[in-house]
C-alpha atoms as a PDB file:
ATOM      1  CA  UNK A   1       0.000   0.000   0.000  1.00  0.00           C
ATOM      2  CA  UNK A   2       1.283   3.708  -1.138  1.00  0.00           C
ATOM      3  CA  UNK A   3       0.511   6.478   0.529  1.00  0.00           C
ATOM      4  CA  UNK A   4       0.162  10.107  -0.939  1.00  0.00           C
ATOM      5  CA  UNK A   5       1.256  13.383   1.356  1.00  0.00           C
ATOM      6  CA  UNK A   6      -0.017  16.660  -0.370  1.00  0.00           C
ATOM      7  CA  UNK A   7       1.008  20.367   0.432  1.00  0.00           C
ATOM      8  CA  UNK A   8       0.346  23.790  -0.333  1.00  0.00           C
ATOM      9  CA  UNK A   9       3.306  25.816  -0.534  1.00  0.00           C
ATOM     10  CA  UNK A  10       2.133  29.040  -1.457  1.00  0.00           C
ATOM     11  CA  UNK A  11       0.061  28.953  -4.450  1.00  0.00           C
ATOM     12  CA  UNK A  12       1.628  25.511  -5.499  1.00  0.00           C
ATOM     13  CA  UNK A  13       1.275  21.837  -4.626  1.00  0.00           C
ATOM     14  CA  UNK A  14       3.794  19.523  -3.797  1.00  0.00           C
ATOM     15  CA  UNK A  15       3.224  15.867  -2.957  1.00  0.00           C
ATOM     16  CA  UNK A  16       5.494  13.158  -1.651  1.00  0.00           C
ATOM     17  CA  UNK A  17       4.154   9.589  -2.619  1.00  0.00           C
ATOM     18  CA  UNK A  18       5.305   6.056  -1.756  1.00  0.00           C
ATOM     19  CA  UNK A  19       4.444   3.651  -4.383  1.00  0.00           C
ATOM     20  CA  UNK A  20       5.154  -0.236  -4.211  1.00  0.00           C
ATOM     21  CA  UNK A  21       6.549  -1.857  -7.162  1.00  0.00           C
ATOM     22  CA  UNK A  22       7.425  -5.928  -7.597  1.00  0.00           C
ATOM     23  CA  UNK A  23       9.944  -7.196  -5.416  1.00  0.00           C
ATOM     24  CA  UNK A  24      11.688  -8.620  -8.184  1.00  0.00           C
ATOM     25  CA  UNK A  25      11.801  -5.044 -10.377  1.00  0.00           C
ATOM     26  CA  UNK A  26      15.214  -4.034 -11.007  1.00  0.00           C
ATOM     27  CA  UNK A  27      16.797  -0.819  -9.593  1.00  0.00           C
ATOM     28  CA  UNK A  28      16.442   0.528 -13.156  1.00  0.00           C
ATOM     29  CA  UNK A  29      13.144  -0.073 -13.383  1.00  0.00           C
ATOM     30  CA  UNK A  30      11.652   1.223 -10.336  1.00  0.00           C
ATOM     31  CA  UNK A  31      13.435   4.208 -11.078  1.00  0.00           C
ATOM     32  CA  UNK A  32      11.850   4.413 -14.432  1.00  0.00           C
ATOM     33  CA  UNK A  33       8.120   3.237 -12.754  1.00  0.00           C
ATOM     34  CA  UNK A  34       8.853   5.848 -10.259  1.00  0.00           C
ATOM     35  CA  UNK A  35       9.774   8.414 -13.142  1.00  0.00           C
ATOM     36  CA  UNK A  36       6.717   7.983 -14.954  1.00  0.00           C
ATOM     37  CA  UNK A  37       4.298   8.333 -11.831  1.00  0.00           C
ATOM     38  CA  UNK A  38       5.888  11.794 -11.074  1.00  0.00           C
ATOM     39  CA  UNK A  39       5.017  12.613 -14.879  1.00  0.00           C
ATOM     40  CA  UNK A  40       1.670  11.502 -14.473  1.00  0.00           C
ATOM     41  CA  UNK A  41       1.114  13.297 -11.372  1.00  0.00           C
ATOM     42  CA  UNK A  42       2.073  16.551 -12.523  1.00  0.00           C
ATOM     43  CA  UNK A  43       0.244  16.245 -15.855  1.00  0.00           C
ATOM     44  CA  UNK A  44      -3.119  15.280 -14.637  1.00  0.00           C
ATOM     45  CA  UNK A  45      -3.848  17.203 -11.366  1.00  0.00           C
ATOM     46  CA  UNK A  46      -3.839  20.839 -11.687  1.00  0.00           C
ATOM     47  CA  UNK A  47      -1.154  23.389  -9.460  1.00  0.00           C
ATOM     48  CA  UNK A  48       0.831  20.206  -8.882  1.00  0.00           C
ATOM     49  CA  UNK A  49       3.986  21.610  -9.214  1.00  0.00           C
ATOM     50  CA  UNK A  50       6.482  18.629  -8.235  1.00  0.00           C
ATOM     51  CA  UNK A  51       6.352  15.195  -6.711  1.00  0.00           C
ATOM     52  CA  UNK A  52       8.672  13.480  -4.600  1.00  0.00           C
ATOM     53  CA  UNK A  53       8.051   9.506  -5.737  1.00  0.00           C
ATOM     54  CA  UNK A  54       9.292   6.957  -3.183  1.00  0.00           C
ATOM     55  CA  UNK A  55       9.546   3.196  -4.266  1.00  0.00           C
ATOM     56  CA  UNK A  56       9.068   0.342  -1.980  1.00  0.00           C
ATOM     57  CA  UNK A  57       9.638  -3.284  -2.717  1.00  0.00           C
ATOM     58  CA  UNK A  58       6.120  -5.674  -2.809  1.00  0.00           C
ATOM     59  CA  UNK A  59       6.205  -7.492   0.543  1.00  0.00           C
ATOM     60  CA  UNK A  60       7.841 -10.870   1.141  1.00  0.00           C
ATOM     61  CA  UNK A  61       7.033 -13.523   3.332  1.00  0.00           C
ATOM     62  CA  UNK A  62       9.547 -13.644   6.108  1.00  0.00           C
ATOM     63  CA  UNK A  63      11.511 -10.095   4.900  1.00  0.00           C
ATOM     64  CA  UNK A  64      10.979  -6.602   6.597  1.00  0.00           C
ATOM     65  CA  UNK A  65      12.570  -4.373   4.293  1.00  0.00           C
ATOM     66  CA  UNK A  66      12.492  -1.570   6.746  1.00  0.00           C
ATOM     67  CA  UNK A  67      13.952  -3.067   9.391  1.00  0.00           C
ATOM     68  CA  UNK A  68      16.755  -1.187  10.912  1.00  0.00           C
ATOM     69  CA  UNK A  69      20.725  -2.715   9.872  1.00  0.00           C
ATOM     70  CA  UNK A  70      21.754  -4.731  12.998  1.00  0.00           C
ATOM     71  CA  UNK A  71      24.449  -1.190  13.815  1.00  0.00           C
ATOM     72  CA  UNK A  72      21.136   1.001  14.879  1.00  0.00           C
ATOM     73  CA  UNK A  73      19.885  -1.401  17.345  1.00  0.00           C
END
């Protein structure tokens, strides 16, 4: 699940977004994925002005891929 954090900076809005692509997509292409959302965005809803696109891995069984590296414990 994504999530979607509008703003109003002035006359403008900006909007960070988290968007989950397959686990198995390549580096290249979740940049690409994550490329073409921020196009999207700004094309199709008026005074969007930019768009901050996060891309998280699909869930897998048994994996927490926001789990903190063993140092920050």
């Amino acid at each position: 699940m994504g999530a979607v954090r509008p703003r109003w900076v002035g006359h403008a809005l900006h909007a960070e977004v988290d968007i989950v692509v397959g686990h198995d997509e390549t580096l290249i292409g979740a940049h690409a994925i994550a490329v073409e959302a921020e196009h999207r965005l700004i094309h199709d809803l008026p005074r969007l002005r930019s768009a901050t696109v996060h891309t998280d891995p699909q869930a897998v069984e048994g994996f927490e891929h926001h789990a903190a590296p063993a140092t920050h414990r």
